[in-house]
N, C-alpha and C. Protein backbone atom coordinates (compact mmCIF):
# COMPACT_ATOMS: atom_id res chain seq x y z
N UNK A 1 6.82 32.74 -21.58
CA UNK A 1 7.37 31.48 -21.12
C UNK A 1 7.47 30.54 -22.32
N UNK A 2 8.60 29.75 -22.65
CA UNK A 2 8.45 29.00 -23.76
C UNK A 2 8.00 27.95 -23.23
N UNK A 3 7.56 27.19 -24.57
CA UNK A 3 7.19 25.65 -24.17
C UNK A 3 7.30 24.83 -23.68
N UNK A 4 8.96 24.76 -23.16
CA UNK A 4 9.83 23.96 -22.61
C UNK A 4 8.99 23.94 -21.20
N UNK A 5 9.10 25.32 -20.51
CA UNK A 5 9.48 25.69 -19.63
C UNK A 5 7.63 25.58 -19.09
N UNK A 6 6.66 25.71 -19.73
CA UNK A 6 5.44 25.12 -19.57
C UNK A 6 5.27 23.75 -19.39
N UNK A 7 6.03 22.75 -20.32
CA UNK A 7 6.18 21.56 -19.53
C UNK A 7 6.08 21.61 -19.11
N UNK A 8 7.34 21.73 -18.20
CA UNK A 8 8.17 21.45 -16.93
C UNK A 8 7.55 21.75 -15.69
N UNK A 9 6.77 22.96 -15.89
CA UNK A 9 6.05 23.74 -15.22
C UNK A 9 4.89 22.36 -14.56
N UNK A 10 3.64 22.11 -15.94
CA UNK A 10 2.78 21.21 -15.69
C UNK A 10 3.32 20.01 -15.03
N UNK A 11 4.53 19.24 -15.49
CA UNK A 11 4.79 18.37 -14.70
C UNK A 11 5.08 18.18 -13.60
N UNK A 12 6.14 19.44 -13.26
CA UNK A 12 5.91 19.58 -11.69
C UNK A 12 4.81 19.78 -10.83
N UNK A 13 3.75 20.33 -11.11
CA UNK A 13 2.47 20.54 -10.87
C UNK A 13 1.63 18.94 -10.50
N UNK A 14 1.66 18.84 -11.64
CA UNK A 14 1.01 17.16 -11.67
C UNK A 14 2.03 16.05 -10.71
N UNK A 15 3.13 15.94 -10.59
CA UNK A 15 3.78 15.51 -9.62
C UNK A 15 3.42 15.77 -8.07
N UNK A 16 3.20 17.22 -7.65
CA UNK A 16 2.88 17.66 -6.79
C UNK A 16 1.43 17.33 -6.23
N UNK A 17 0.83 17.18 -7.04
CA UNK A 17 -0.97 16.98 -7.35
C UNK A 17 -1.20 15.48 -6.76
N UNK A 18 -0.08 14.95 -7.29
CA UNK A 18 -0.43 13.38 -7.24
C UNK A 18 -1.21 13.08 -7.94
N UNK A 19 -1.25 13.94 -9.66
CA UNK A 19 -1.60 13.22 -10.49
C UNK A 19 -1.17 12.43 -11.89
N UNK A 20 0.12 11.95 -11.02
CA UNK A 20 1.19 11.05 -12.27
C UNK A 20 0.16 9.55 -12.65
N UNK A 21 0.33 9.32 -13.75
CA UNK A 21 -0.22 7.74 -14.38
C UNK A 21 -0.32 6.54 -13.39
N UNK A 22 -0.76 5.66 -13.69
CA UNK A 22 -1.03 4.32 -11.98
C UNK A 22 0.93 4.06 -12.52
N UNK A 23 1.65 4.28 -13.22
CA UNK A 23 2.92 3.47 -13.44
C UNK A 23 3.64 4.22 -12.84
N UNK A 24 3.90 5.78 -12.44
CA UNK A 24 4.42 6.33 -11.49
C UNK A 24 4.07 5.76 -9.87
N UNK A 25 2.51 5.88 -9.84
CA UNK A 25 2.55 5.40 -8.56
C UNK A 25 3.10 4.36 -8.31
N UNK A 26 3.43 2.92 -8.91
CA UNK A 26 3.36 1.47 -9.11
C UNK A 26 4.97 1.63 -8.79
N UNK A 27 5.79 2.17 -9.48
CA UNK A 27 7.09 3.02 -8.79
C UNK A 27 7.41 3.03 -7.70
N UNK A 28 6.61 3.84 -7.09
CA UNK A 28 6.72 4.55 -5.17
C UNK A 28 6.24 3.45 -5.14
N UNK A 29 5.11 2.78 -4.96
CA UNK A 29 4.96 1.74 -4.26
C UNK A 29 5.59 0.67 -4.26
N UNK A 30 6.42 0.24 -5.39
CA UNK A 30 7.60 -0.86 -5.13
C UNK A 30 8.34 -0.15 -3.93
N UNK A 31 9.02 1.40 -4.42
CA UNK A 31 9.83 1.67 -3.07
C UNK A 31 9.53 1.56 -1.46
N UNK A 32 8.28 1.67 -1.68
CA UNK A 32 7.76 1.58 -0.50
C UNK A 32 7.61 0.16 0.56
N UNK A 33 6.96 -0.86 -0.94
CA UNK A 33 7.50 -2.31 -0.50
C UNK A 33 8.37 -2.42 0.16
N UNK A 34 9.65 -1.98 -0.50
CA UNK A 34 10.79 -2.70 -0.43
C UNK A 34 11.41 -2.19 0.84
N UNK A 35 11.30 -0.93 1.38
CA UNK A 35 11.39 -0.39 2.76
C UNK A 35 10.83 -0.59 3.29
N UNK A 36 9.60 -0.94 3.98
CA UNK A 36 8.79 -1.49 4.77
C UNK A 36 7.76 -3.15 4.70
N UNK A 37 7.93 -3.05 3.77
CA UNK A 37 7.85 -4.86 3.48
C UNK A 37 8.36 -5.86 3.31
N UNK A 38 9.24 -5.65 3.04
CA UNK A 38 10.00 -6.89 2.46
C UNK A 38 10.91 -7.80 2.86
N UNK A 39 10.97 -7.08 4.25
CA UNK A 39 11.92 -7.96 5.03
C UNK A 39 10.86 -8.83 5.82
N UNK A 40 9.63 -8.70 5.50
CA UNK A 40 9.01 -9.90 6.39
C UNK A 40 8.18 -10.72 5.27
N UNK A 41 8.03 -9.98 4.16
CA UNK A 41 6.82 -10.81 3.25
C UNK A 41 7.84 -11.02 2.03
N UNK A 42 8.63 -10.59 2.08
CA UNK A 42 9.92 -11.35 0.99
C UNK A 42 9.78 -10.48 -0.41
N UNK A 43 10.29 -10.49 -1.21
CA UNK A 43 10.80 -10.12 -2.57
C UNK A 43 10.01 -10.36 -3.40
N UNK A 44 9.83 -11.69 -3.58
CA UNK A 44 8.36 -12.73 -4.31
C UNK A 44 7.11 -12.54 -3.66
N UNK A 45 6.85 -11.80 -2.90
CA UNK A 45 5.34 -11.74 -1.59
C UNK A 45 5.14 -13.37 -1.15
N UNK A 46 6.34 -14.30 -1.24
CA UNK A 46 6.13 -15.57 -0.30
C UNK A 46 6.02 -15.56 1.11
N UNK A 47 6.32 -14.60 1.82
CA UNK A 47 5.90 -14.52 3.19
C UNK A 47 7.23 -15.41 3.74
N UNK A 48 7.03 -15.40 4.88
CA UNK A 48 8.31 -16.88 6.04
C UNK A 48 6.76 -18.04 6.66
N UNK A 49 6.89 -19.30 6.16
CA UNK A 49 6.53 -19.87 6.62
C UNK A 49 6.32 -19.70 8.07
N UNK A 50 4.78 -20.01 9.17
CA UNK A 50 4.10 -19.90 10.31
C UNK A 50 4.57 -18.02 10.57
N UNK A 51 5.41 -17.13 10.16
CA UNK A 51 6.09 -16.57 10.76
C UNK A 51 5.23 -15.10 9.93
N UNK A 52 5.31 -15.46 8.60
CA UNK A 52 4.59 -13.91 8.31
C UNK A 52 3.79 -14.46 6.73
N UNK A 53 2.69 -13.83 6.34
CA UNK A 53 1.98 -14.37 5.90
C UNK A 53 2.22 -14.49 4.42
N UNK A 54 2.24 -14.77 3.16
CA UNK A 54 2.57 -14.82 2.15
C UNK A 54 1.09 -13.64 1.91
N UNK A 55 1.36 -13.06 0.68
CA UNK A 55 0.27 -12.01 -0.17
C UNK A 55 0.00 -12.15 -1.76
N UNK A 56 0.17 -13.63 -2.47
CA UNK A 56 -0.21 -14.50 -3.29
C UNK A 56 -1.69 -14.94 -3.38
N UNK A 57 -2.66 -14.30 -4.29
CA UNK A 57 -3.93 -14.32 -3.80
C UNK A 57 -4.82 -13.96 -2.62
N UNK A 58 -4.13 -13.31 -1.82
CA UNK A 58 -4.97 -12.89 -0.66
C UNK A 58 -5.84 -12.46 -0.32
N UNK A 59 -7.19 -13.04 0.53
CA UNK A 59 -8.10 -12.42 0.51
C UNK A 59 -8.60 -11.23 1.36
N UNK A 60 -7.60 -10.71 2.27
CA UNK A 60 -7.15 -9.77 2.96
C UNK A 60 -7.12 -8.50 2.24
N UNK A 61 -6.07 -9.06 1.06
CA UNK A 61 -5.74 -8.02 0.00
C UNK A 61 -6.57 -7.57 -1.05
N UNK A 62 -7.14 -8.05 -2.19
CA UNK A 62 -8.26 -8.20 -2.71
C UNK A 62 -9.69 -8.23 -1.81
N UNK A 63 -9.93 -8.19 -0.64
CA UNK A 63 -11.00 -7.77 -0.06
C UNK A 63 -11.58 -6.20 -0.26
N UNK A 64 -12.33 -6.13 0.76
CA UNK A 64 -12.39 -4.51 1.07
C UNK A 64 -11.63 -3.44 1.15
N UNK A 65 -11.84 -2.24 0.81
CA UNK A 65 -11.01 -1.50 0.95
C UNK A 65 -10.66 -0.96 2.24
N UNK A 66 -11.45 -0.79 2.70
CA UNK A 66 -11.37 -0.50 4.00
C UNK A 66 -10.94 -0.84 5.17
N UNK A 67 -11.43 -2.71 5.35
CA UNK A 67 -10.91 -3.69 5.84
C UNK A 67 -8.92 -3.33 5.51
N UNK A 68 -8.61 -3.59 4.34
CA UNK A 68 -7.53 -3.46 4.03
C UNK A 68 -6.45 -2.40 4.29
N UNK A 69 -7.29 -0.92 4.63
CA UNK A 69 -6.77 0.13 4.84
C UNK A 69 -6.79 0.06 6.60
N UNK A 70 -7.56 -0.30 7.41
CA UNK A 70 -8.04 -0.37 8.74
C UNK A 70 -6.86 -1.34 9.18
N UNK A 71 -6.77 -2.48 8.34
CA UNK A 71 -5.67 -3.84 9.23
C UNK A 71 -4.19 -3.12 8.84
N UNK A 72 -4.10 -2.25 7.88
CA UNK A 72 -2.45 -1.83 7.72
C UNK A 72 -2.34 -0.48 8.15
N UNK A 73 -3.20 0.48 8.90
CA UNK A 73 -2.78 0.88 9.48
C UNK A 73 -2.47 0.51 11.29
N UNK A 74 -3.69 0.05 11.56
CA UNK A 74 -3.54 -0.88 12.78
C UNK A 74 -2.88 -1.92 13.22
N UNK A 75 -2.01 -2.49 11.97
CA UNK A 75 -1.39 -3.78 12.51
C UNK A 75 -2.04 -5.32 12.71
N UNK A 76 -1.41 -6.17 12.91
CA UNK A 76 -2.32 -7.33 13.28
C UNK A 76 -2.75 -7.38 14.52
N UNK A 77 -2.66 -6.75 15.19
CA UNK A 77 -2.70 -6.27 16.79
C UNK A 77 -4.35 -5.98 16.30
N UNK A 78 -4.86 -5.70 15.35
CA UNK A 78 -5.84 -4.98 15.45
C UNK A 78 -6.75 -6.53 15.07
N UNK A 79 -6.36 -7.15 14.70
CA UNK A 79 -7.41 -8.68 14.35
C UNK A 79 -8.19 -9.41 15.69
N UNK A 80 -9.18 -9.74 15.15
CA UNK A 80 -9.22 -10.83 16.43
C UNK A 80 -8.36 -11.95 16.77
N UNK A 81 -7.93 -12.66 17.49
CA UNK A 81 -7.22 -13.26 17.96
C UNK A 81 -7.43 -14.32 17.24
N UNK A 82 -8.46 -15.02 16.57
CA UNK A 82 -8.74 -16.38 15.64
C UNK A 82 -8.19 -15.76 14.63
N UNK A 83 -7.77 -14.57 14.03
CA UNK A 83 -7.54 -14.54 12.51
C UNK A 83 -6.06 -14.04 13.04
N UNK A 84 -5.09 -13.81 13.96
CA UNK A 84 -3.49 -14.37 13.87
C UNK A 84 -3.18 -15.42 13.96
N UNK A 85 -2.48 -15.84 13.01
CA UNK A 85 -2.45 -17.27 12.24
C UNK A 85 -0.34 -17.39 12.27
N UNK A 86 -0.32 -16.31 12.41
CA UNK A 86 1.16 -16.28 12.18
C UNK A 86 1.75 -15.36 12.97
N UNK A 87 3.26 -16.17 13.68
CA UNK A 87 3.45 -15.99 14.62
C UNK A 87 4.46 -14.12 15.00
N UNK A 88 4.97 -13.66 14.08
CA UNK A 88 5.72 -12.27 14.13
C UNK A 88 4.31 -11.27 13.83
N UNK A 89 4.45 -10.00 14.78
CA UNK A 89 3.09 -9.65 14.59
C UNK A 89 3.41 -8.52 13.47
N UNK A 90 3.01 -8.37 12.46
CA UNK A 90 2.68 -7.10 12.05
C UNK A 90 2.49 -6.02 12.78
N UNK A 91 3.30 -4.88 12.58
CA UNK A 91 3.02 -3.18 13.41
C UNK A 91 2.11 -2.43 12.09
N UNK A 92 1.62 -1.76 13.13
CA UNK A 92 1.23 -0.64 12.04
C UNK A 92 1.77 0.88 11.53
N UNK A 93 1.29 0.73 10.16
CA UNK A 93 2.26 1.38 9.17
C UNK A 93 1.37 3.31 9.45
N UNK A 94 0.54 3.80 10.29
CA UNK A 94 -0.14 4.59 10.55
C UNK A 94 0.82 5.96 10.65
N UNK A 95 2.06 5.72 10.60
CA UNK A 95 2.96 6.80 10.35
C UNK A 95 3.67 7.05 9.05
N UNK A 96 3.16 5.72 8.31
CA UNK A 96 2.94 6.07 6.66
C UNK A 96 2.14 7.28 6.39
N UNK A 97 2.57 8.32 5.13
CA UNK A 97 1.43 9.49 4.68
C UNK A 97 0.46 8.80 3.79
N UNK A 98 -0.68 9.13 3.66
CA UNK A 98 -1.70 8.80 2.72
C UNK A 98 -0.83 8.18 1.70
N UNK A 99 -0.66 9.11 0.97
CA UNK A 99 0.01 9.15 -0.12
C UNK A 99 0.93 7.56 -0.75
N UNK A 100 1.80 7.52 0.74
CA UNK A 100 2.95 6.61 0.73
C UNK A 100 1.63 5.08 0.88
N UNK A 101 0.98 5.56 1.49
CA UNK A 101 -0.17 4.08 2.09
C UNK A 101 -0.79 3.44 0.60
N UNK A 102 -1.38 4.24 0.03
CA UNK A 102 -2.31 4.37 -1.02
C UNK A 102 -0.94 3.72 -2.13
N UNK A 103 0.08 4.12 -2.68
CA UNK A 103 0.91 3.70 -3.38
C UNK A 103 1.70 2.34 -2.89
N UNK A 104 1.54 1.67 -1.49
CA UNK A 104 1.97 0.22 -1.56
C UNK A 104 0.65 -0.54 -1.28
N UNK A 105 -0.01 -0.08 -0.98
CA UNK A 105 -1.84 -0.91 -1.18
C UNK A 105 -1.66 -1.29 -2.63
N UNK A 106 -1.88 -0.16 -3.31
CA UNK A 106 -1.99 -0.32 -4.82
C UNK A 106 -0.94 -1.26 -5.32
N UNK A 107 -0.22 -1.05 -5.07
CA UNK A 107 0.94 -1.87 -5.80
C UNK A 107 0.85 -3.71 -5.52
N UNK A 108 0.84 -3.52 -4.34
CA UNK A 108 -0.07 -4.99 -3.38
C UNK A 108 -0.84 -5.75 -4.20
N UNK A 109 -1.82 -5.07 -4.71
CA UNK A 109 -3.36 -5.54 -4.80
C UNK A 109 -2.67 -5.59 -6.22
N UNK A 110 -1.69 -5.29 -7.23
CA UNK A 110 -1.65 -5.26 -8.81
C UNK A 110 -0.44 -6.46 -8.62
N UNK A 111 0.19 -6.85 -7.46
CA UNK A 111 1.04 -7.97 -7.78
C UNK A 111 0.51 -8.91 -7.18
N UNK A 112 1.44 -9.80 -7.02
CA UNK A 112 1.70 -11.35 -6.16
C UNK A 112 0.36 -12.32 -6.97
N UNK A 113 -0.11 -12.20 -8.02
CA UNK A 113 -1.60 -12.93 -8.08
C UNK A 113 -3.02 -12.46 -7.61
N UNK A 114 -2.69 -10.89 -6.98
CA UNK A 114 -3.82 -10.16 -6.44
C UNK A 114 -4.62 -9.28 -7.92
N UNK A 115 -5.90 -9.13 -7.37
CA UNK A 115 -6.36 -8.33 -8.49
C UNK A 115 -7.45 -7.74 -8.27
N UNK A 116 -7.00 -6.46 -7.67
CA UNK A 116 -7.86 -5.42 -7.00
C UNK A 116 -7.82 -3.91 -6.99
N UNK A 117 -8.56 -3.01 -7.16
CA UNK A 117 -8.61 -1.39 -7.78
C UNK A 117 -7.27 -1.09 -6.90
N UNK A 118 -6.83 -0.28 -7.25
CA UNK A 118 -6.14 0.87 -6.80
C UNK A 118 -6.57 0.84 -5.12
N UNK A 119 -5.72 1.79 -4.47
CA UNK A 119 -6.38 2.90 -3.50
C UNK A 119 -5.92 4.22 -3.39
N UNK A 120 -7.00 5.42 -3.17
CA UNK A 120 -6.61 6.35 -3.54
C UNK A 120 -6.26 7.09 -2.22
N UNK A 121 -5.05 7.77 -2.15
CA UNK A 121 -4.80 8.75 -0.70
C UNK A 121 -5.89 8.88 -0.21
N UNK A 122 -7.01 9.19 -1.06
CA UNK A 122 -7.96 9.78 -0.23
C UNK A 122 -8.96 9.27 0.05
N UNK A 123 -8.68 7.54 -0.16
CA UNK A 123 -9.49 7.05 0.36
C UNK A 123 -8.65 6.64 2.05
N UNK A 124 -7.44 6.78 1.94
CA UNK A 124 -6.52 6.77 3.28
C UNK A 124 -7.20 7.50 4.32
N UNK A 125 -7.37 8.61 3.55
CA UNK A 125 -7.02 9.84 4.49
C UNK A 125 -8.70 9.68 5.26
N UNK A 126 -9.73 9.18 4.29
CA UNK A 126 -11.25 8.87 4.52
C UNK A 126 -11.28 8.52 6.15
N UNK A 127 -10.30 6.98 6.19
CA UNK A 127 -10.26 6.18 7.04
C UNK A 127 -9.89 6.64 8.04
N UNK A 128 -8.66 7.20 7.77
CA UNK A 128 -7.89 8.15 9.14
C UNK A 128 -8.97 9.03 9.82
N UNK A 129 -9.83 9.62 9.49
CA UNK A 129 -10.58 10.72 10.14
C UNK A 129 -12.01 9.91 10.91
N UNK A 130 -12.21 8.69 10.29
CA UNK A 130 -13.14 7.93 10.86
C UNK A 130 -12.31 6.79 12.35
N UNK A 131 -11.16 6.68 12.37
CA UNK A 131 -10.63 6.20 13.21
C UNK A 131 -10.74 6.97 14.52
């Protein structure tokens, strides 16, 4: 096998693995934003005034991981009723794959003014089996 073709080989591998650099993931997770977010939390993560929440410092977001993984797959449906604050409800994204979850968390928590680890599929997948 030449060299080339060993690349190519490893990279597909590591693609497959889900073990590309946080800037691949940071990638998918814009895409992911932008298909499932963004028509309610906006472009800038300003949110719609009373209507959907801005994600500019959030302590939702930068919280727990878990907390964070638990409210987006559940929705706001899943809050207590004192913490909906805003009036369009959030659905939950629970038909997201790990994978896809873990890459707009991450991406989340590295923009808007947030500043919080990663999340890893498998800490997704953790949650899913404890649900």
């Amino acid at each position: 096998m030449t060299t080339a073709k060993v690349l190519i080989t490893l990279f597909l591998a590591s693609v497959l693995a889900g073990l590309l650099p946080a800037n691949a993931e940071t990638v998918t997770g814009k895409a992911v934003y932008e298909q499932h977010c963004l028509s309610c939390h906006q472009a800038d993560g300003g949110g719609v005034p009373m209507m959907q929440p801005e994600l500019w410092g959030s302590r939702r977001i930068n919280g727990p991981d878990t907390a964070l993984i638990d409210f987006v797959l559940g929705g706001s449906a899943s809050l207590p009723d004192e913490e909906r604050a805003y009036s369009n409800e959030m659905p939950g994204f629970d038909h997201l794959s790990d994978a896809e979850l873990a890459a707009v968390l991450s991406y989340i928590r590295s923009r808007f003014e947030n500043d919080a680890p990663a999340i890893a599929a498998r800490d997704i997948a953790a949650r899913r089996s404890e649900m």
